[in-house]
C-alpha atoms as a PDB file:
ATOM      1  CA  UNK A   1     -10.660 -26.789  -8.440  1.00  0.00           C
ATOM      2  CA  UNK A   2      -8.777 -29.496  -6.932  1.00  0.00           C
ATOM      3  CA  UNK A   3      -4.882 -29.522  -6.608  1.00  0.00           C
ATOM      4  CA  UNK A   4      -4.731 -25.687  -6.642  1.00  0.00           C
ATOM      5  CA  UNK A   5      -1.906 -24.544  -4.809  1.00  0.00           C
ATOM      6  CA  UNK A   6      -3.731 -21.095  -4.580  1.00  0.00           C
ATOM      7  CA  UNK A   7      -7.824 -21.118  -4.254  1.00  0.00           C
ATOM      8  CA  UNK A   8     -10.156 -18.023  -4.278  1.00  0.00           C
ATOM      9  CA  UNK A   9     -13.420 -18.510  -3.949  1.00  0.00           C
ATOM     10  CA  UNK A  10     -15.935 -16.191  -4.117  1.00  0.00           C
ATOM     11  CA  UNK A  11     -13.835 -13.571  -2.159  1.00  0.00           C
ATOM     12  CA  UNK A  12     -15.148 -10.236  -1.895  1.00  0.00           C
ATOM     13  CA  UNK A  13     -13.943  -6.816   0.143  1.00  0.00           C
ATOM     14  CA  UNK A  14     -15.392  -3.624   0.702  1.00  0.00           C
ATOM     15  CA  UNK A  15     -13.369  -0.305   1.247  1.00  0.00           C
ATOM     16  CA  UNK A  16     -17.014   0.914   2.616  1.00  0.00           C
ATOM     17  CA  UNK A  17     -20.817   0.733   2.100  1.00  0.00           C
ATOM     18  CA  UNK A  18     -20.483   2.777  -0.944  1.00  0.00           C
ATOM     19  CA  UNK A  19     -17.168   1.181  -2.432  1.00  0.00           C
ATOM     20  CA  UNK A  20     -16.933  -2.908  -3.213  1.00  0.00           C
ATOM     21  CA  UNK A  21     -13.406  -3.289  -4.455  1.00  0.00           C
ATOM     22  CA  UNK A  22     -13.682  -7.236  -5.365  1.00  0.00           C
ATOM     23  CA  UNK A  23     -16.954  -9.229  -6.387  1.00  0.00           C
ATOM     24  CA  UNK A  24     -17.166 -12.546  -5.703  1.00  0.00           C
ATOM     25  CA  UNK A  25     -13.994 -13.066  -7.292  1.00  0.00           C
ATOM     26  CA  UNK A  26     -12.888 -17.335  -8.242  1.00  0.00           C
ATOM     27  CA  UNK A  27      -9.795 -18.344  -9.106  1.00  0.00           C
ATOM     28  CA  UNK A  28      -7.158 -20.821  -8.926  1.00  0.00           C
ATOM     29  CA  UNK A  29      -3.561 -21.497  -9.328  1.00  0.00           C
ATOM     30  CA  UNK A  30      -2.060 -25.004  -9.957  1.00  0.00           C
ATOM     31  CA  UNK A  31       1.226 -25.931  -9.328  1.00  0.00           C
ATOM     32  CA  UNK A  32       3.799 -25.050 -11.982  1.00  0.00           C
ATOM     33  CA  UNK A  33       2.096 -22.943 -14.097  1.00  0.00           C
ATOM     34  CA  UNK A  34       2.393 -19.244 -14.325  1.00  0.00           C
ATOM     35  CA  UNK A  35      -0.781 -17.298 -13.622  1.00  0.00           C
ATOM     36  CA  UNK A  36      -1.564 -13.778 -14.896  1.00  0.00           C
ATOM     37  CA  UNK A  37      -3.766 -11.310 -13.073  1.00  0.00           C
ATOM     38  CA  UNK A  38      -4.577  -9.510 -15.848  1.00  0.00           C
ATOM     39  CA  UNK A  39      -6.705  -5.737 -15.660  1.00  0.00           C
ATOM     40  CA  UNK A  40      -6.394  -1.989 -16.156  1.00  0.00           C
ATOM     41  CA  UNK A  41      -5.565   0.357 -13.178  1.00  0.00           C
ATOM     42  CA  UNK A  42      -8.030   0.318 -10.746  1.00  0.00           C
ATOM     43  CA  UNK A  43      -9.278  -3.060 -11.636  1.00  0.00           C
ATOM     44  CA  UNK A  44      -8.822  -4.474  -8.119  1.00  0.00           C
ATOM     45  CA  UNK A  45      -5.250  -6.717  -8.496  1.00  0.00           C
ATOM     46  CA  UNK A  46      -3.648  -4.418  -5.618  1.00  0.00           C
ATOM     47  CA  UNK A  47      -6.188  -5.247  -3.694  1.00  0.00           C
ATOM     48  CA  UNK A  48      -6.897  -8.621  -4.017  1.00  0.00           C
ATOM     49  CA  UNK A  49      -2.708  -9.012  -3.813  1.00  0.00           C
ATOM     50  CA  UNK A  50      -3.826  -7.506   0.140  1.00  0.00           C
ATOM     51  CA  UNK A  51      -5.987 -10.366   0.824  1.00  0.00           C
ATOM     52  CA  UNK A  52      -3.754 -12.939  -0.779  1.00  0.00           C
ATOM     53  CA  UNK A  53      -0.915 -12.185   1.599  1.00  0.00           C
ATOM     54  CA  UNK A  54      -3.310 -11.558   4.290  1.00  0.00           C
ATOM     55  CA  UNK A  55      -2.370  -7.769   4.678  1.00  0.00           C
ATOM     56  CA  UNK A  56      -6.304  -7.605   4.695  1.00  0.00           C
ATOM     57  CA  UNK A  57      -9.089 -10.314   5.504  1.00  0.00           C
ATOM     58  CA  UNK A  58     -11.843 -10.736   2.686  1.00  0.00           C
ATOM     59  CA  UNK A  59     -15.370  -9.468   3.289  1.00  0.00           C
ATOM     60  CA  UNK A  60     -16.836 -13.066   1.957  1.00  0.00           C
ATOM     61  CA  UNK A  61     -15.417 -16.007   0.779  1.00  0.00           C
ATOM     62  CA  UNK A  62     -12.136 -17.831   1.114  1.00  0.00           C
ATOM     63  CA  UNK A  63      -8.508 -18.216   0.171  1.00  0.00           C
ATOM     64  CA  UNK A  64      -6.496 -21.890   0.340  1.00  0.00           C
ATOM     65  CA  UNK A  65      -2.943 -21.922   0.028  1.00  0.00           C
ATOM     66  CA  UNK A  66      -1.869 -25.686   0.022  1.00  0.00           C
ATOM     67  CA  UNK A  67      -5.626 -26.559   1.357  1.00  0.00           C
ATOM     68  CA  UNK A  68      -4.903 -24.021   4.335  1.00  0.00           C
ATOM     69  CA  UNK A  69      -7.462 -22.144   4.736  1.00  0.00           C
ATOM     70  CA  UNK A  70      -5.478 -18.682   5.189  1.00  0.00           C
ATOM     71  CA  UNK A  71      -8.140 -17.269   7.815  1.00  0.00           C
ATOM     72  CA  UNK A  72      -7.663 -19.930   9.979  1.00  0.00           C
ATOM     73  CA  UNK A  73      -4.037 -21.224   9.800  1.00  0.00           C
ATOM     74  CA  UNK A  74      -2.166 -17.708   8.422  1.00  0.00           C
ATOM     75  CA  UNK A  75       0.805 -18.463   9.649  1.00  0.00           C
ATOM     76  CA  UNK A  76       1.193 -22.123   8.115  1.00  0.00           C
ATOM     77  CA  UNK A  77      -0.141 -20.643   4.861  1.00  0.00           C
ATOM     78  CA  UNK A  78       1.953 -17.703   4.339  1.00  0.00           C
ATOM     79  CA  UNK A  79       4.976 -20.271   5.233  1.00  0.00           C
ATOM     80  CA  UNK A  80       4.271 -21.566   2.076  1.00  0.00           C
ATOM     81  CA  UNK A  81       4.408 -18.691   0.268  1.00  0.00           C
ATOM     82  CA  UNK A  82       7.124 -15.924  -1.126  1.00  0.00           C
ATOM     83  CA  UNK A  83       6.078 -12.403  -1.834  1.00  0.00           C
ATOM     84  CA  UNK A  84       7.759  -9.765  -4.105  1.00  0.00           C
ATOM     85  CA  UNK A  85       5.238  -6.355  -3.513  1.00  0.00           C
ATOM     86  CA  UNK A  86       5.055  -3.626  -6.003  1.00  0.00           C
ATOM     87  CA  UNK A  87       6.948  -1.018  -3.997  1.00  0.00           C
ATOM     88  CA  UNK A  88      10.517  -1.992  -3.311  1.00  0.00           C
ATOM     89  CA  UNK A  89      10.891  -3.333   0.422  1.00  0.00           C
ATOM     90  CA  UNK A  90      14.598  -3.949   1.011  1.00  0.00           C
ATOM     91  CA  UNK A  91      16.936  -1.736   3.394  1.00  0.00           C
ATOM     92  CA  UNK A  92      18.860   0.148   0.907  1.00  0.00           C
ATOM     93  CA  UNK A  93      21.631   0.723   3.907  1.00  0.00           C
ATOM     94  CA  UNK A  94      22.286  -2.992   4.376  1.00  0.00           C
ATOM     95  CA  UNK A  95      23.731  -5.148   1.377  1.00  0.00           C
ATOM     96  CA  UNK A  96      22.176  -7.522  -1.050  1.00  0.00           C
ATOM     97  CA  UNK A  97      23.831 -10.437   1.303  1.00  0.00           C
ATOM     98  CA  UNK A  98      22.328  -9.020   5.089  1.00  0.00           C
ATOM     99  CA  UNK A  99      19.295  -8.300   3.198  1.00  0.00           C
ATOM    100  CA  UNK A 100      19.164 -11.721   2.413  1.00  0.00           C
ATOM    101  CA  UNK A 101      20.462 -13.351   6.081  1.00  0.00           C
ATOM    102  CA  UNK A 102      17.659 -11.353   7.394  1.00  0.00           C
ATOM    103  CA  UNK A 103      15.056 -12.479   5.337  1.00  0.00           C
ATOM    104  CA  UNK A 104      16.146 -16.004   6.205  1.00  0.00           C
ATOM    105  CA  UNK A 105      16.556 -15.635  10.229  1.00  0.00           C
ATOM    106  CA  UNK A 106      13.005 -14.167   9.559  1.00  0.00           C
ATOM    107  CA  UNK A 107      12.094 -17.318   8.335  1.00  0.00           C
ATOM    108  CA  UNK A 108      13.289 -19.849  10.887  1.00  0.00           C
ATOM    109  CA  UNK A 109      16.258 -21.265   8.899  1.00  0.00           C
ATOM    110  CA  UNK A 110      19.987 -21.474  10.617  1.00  0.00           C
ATOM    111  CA  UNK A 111      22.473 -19.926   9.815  1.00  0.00           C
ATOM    112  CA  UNK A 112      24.377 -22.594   7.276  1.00  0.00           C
ATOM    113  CA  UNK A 113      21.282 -22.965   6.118  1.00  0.00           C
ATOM    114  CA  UNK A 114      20.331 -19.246   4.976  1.00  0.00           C
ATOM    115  CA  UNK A 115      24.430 -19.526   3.589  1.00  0.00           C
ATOM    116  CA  UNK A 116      23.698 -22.094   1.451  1.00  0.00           C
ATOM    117  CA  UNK A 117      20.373 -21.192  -0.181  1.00  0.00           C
ATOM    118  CA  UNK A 118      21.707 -17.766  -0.236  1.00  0.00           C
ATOM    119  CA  UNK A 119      24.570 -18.551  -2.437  1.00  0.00           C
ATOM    120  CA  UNK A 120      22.052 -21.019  -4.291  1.00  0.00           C
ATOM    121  CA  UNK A 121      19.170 -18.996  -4.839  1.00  0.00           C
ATOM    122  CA  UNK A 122      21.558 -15.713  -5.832  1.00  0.00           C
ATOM    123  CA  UNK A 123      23.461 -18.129  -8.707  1.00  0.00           C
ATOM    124  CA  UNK A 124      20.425 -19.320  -9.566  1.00  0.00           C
ATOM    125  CA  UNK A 125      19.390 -15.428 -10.329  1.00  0.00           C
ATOM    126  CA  UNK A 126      22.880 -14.625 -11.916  1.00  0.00           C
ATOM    127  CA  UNK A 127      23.597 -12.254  -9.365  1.00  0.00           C
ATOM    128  CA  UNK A 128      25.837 -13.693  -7.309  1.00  0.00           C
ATOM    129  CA  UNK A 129      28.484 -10.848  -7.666  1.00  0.00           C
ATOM    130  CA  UNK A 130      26.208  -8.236  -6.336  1.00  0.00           C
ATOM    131  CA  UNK A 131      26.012 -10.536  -2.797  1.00  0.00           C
ATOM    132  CA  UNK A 132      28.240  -7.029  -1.459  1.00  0.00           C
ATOM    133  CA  UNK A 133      27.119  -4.529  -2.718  1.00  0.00           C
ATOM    134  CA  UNK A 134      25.137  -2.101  -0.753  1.00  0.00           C
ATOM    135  CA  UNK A 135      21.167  -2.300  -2.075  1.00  0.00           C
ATOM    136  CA  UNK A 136      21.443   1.510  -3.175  1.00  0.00           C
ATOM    137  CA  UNK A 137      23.949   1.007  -5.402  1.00  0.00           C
ATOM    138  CA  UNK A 138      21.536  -0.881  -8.021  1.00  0.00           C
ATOM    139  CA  UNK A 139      19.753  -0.852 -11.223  1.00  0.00           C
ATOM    140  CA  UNK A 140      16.409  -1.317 -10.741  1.00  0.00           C
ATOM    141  CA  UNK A 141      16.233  -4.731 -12.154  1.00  0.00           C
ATOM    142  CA  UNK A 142      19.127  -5.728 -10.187  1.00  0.00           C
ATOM    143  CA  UNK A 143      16.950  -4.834  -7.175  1.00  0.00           C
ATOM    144  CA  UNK A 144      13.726  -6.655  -8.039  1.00  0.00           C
ATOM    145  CA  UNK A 145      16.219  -9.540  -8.834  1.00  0.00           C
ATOM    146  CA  UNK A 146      17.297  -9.685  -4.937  1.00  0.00           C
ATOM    147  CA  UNK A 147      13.572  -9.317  -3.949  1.00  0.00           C
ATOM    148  CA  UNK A 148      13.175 -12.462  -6.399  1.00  0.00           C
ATOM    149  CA  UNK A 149      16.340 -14.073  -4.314  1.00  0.00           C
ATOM    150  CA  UNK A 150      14.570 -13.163  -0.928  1.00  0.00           C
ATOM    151  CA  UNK A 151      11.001 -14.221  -1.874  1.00  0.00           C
ATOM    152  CA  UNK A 152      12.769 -17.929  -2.982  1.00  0.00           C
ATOM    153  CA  UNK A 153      15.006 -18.540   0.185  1.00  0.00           C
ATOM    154  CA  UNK A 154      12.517 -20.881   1.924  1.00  0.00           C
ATOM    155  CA  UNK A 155      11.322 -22.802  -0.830  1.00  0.00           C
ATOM    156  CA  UNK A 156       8.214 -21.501  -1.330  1.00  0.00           C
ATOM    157  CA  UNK A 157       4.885 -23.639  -3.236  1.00  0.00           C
ATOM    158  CA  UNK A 158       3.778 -20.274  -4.614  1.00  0.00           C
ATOM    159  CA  UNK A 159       5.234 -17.365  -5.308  1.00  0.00           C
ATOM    160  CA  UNK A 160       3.030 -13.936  -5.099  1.00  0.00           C
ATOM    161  CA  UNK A 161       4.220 -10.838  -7.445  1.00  0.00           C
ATOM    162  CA  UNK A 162       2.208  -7.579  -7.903  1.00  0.00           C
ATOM    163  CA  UNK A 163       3.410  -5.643 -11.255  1.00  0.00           C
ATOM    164  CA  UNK A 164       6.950  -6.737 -10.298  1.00  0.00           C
ATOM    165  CA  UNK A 165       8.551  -4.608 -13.188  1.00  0.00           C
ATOM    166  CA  UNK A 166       6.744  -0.963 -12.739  1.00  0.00           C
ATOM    167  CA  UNK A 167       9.352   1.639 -13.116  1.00  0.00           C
ATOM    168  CA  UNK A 168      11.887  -1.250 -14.931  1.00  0.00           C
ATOM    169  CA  UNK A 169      13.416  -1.038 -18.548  1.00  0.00           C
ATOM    170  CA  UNK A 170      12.690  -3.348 -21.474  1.00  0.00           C
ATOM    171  CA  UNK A 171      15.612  -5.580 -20.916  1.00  0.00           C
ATOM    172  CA  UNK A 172      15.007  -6.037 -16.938  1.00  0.00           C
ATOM    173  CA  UNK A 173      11.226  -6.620 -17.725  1.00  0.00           C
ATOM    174  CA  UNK A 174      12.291  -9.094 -19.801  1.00  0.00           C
ATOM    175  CA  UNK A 175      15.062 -10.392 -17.389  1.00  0.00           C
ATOM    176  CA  UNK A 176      12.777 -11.005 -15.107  1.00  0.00           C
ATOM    177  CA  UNK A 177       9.750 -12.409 -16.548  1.00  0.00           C
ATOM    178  CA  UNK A 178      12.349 -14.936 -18.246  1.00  0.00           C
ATOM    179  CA  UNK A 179      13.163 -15.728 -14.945  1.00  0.00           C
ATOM    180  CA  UNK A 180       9.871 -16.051 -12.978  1.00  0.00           C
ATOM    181  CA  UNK A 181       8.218 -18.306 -16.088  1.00  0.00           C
ATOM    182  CA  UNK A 182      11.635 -20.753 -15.878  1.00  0.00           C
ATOM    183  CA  UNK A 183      11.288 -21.184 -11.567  1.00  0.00           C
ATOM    184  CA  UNK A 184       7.446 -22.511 -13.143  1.00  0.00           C
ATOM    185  CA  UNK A 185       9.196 -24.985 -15.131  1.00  0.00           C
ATOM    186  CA  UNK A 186      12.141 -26.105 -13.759  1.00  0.00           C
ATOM    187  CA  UNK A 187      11.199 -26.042 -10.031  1.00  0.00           C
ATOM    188  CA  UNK A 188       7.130 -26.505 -10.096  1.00  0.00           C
ATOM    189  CA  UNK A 189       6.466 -23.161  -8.632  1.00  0.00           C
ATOM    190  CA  UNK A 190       3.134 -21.580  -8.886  1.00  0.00           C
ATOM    191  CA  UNK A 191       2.930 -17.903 -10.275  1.00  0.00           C
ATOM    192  CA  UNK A 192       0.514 -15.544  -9.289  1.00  0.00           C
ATOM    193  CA  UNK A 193       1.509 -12.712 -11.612  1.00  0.00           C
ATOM    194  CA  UNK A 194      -0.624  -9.316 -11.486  1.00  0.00           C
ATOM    195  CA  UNK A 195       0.092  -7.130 -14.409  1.00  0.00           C
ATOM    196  CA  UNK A 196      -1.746  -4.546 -16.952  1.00  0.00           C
ATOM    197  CA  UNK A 197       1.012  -4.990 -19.511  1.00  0.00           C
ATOM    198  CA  UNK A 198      -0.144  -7.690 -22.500  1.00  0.00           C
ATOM    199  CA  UNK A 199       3.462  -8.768 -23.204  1.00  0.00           C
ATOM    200  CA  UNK A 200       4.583 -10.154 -19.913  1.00  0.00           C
ATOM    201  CA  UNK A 201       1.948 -13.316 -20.566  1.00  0.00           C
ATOM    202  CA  UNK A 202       2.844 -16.187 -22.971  1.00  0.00           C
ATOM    203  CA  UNK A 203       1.015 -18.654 -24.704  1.00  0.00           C
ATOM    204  CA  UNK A 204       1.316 -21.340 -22.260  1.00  0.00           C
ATOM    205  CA  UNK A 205       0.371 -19.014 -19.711  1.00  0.00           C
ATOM    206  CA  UNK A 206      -3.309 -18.756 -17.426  1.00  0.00           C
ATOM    207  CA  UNK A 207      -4.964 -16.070 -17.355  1.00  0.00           C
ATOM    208  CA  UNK A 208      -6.984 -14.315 -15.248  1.00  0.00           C
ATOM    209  CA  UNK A 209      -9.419 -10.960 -16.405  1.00  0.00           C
ATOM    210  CA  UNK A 210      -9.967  -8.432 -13.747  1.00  0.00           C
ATOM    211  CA  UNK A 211     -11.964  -5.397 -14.190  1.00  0.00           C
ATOM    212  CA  UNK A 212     -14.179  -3.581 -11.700  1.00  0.00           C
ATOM    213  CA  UNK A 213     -13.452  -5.877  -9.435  1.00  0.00           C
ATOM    214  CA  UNK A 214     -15.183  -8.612 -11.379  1.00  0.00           C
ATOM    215  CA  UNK A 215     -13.196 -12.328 -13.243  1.00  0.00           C
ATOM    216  CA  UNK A 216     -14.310 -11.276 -16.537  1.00  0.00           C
ATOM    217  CA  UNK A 217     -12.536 -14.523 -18.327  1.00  0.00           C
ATOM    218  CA  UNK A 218     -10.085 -17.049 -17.368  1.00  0.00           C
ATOM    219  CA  UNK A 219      -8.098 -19.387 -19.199  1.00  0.00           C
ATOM    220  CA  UNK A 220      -5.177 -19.891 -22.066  1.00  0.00           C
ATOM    221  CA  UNK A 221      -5.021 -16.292 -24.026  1.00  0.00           C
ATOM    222  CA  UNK A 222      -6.234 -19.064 -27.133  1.00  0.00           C
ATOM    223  CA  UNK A 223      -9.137 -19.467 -24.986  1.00  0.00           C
ATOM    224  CA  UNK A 224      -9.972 -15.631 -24.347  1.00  0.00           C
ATOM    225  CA  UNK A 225      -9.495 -15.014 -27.746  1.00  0.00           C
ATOM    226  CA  UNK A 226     -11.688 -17.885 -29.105  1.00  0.00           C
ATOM    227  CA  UNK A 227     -14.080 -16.590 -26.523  1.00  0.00           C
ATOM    228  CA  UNK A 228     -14.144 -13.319 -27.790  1.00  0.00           C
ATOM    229  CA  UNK A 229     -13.766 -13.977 -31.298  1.00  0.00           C
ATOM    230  CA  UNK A 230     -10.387 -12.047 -31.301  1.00  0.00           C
ATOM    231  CA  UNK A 231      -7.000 -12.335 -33.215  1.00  0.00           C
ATOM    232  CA  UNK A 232      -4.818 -11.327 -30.318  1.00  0.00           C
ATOM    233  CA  UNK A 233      -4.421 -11.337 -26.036  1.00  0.00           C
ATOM    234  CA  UNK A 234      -4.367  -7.403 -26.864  1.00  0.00           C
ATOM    235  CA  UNK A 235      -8.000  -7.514 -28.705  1.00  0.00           C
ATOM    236  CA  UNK A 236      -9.874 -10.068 -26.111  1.00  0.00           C
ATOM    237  CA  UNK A 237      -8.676  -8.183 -23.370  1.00  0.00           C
ATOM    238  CA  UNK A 238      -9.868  -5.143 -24.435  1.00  0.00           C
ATOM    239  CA  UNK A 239     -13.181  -6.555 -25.324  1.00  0.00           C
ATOM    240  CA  UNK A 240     -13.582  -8.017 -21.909  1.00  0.00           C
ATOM    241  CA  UNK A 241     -12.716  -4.809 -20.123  1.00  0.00           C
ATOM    242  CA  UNK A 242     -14.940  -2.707 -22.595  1.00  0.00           C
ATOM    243  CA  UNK A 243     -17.749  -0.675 -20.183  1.00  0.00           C
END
């Protein structure tokens, strides 16, 4: 697995004796490419989204970020990495702009520094005019957009969403999966994507099967499907998750 950006290997985590919420769970995610976490509800990608940003430590095994090993050099490691969580995290008082300045003092950078990516990363996102604008005045796509902005600000190697578009409408979902699969392309990003929803992953997309806290399959959805002798990404995966 070398020249991952993100490594798992063989992680594993227990809620208790009686309740094993990951299983020796391998992985990795190369630079530029956009990686799905694919399983049902309850499959473990919250979870395993916990010990990726190191909100909990794994039972076994090991996660690299950049050949850090996250255990042992967190802060280093989570440097190099940009977060947007399921549940919304900005201040809803403050707007889209001291969000942002926050974020970036947060991270170390000056401020002409935060100014400029600000305005950068913001363009980049077409939301520039909403800079503002109090948070609580948004859509909910234009929300997850400025969690996008603030996850982007230091320049992360890999960038960590889990089910960024819950609760969103067709055309945000849309919006931003456009958005997150271009950052993979134009800018070498790697995606670590978590998601239950079939259409968020394309064809050039990786893939990786949760379920029960298991890797049932990984690869291109043409793999999976060869694999399971399927037509579709909608068919293999729910032959892989069948009980």
């Amino acid at each position: 697995m070398s020249g991952a950006v993100l490594r798992v290997e063989s992680v594993s985590f227990a809620y208790s004796r009686r309740v094993r919420a990951l299983d020796r769970v391998s992985f990795e995610v190369p630079a530029g490419r956009f990686t799905a976490l694919l399983g049902p509800n309850g499959a473990g990608k919250t979870t395993l989204m916990a010990l990726v940003t190191h909100l909990f430590r794994p039972s076994e095994g090991r996660i690299e970020v950049r050949g850090l090993d996250l255990a042992r050099h967190t802060c280093a490691a989570l440097a190099r990495m940009g977060v947007v969580f399921q549940r919304p995290t900005l201040d809803r008082d403050l707007t889209v702009a001291r969000n942002l300045h926050y974020a970036a003092a947060l991270r170390g950078l000056d401020r002409a520094t935060a100014r400029a990516r600000i305005a950068a990363v913001l363009a980049r996102l077409g939301i520039a005019e909403l800079a503002g604008r109090p948070v609580r005045t948004l859509s909910g796509g234009q929300a997850r957009r400025v969690e996008l902005a603030r996850a982007l600000l230091h320049g992360p190697d890999l960038l960590v969403l889990d089910e960024p578009t819950v609760g969103l409408d067709i055309d945000s979902r849309r919006a931003i999966v456009d958005h997150v699969h271009d950052l993979c392309r134009s800018e070498g990003v790697a995606v670590l994507w978590t998601t239950h929803l079939i259409d968020e992953i394309r064809e050039e997309d990786r893939v990786v099967v949760l379920h029960r806290g298991r890797v049932r399959a990984r690869g291109s959805p043409a793999e999976l499907c060869r694999r399971t002798g399927a037509d579709d990404l909608t068919t293999a995966f729910g032959r892989l998750t069948a009980d």
